[in-house]
Protein backbone atom coordinates (compact mmCIF):
# COMPACT_ATOMS: atom_id res chain seq x y z
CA UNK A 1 -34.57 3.32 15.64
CA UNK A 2 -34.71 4.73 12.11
CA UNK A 3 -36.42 2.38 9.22
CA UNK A 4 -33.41 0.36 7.40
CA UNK A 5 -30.73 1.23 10.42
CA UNK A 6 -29.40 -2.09 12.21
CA UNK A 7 -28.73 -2.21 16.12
CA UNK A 8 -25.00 -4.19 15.43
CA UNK A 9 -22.43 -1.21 13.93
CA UNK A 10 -20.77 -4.25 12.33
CA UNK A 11 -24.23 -5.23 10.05
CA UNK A 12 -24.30 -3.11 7.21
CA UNK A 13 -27.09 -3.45 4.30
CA UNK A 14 -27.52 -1.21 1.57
CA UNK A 15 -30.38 -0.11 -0.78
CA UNK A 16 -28.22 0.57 -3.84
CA UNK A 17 -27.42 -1.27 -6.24
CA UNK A 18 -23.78 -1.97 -6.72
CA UNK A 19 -24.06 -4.41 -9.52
CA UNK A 20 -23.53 -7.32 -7.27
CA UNK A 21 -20.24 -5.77 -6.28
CA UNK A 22 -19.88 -5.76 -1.86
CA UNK A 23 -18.79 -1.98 -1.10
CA UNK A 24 -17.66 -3.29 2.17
CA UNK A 25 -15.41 -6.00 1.18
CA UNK A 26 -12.60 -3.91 2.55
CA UNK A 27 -14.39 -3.01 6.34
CA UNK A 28 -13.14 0.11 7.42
CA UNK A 29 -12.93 -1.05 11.09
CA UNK A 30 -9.83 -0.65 12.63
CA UNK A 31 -9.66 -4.52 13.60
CA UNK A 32 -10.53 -5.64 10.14
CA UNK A 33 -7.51 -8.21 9.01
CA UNK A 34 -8.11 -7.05 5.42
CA UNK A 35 -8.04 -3.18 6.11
CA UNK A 36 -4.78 -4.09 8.00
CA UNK A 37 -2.93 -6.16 5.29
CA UNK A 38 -3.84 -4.20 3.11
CA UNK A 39 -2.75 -0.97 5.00
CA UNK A 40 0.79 -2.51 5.68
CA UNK A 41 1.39 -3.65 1.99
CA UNK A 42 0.22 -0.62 0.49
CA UNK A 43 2.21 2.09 2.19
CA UNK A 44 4.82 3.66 0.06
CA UNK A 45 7.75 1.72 2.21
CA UNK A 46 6.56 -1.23 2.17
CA UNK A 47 5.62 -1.10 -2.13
CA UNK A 48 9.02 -0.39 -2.41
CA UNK A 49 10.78 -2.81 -0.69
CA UNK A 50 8.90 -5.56 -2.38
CA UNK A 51 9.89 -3.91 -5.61
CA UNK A 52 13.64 -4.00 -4.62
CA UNK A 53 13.42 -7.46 -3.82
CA UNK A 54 11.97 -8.93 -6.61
CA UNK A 55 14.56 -11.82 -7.46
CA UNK A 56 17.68 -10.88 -5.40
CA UNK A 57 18.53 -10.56 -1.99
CA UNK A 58 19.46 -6.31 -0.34
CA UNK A 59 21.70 -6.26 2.75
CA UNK A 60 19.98 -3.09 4.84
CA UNK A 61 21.83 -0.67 4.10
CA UNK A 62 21.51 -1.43 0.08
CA UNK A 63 18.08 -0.99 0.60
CA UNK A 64 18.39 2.10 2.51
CA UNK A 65 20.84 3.45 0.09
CA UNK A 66 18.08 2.35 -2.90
CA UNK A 67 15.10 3.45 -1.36
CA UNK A 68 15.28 7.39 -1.02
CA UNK A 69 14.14 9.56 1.89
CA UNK A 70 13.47 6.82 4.56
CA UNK A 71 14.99 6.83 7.78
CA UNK A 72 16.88 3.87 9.30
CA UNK A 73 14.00 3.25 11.81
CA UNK A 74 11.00 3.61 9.36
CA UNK A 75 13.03 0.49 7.30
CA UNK A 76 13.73 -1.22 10.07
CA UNK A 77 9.94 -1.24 11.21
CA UNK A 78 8.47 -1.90 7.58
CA UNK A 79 11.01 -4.84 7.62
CA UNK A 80 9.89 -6.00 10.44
CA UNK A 81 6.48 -6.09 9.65
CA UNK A 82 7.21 -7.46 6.62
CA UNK A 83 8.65 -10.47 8.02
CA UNK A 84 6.01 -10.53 10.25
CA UNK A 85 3.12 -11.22 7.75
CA UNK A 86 5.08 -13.58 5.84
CA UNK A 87 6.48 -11.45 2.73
CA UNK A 88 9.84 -11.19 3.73
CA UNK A 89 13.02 -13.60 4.88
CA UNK A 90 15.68 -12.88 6.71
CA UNK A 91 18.71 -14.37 7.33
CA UNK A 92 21.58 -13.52 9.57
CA UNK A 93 24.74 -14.97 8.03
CA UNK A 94 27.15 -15.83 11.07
CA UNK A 95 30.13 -13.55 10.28
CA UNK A 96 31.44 -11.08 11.93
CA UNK A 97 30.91 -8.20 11.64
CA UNK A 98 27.06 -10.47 11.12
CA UNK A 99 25.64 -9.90 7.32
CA UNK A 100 22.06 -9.78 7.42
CA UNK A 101 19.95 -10.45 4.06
CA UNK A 102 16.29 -9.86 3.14
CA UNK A 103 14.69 -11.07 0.34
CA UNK A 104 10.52 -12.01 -0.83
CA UNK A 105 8.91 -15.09 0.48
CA UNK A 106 7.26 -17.11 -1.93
CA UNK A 107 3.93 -14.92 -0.84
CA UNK A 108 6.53 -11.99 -1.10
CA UNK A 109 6.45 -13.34 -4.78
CA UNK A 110 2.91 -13.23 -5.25
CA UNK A 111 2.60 -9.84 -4.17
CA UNK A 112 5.17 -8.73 -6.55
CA UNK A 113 3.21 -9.89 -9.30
CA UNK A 114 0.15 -7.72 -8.16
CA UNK A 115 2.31 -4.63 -7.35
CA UNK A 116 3.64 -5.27 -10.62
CA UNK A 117 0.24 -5.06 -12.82
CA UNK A 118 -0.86 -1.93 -10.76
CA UNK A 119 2.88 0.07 -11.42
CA UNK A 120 2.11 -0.91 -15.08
CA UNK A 121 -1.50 0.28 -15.13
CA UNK A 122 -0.46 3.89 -13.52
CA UNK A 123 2.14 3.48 -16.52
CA UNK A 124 -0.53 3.49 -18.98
CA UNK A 125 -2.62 5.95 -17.48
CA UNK A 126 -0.12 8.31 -16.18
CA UNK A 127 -0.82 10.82 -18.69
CA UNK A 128 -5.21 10.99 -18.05
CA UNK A 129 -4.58 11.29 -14.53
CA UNK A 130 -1.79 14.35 -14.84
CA UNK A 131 -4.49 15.99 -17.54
CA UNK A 132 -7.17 14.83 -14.94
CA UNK A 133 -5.44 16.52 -12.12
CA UNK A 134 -4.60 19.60 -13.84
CA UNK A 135 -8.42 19.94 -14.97
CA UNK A 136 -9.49 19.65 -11.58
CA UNK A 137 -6.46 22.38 -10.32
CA UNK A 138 -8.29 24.52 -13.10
CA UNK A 139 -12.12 24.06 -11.77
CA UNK A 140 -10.80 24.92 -8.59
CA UNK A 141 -8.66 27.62 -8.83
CA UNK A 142 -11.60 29.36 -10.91
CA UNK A 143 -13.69 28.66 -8.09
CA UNK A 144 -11.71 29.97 -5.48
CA UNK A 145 -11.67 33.14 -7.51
CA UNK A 146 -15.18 33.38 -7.86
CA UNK A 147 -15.72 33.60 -4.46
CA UNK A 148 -12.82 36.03 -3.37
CA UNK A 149 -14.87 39.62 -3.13
């Protein structure tokens, strides 16, 4: 075996420095629980709906009317796993035809709050990252160029 490898895939050390910072604190193993969470909160669906909810309660089909371009089964699912993890209530009001009401959780609540200082950081730097971006679309449209005969 090679100098500095380890024999278990899931022991990982590092010879740089990070300034004390853990590059791994998000494992990129599928079975991971924080690589999951965080994949199911941080898909566009799922951002969303937490952002809809904040402080009222959506029937489905507001949401679905709010929340453009997804399909009845893609909200259904995200709901689901919503619920599932804790963010997300929902209560079945016995009428008929039934009414069915989702709103956050009090952890729902939390995550609102996070979601909430990242929309208002993109806010802030919306404008670096379009000059960023179009900087970058420069560079490599100059360099595509340069290497068409």
């Amino acid at each position: 075996m090679e100098e500095g490898t380890s024999e278990s895939p899931s022991h990982r050390e590092s010879t740089v420095d990070h300034g004390g910072a853990d590059p791994f604190q998000w494992d990129t193993r599928e079975d991971c629980q924080v690589r999951q969470i965080l994949d199911r909160i941080a898909d566009k669906w799922s951002l969303l709906v937490i952002a809809l909810l904040d402080n009222r309660r959506l029937r489905f089909t507001e949401l679905r009317r709010e929340i453009d371009g997804v399909s009845q089964r893609m909200l259904t699912v995200t709901l689901r796993s919503l619920e599932r993890d804790g963010l997300v209530k929902r209560t079945v009001h016995p009428v008929v035809p039934p009414r069915v009401e989702y709103e956050l959780t009090s952890l729902g609540r939390t995550l609102h709050t996070t979601i909430q200082s990242l929309v208002t950081w993109t806010e802030a730097h919306q404008k670096e990252i379009a000059a960023a971006r179009t900087a970058y679309d420069t560079r490599a449209a100059r360099a595509a160029e340069a290497t068409t005969p």
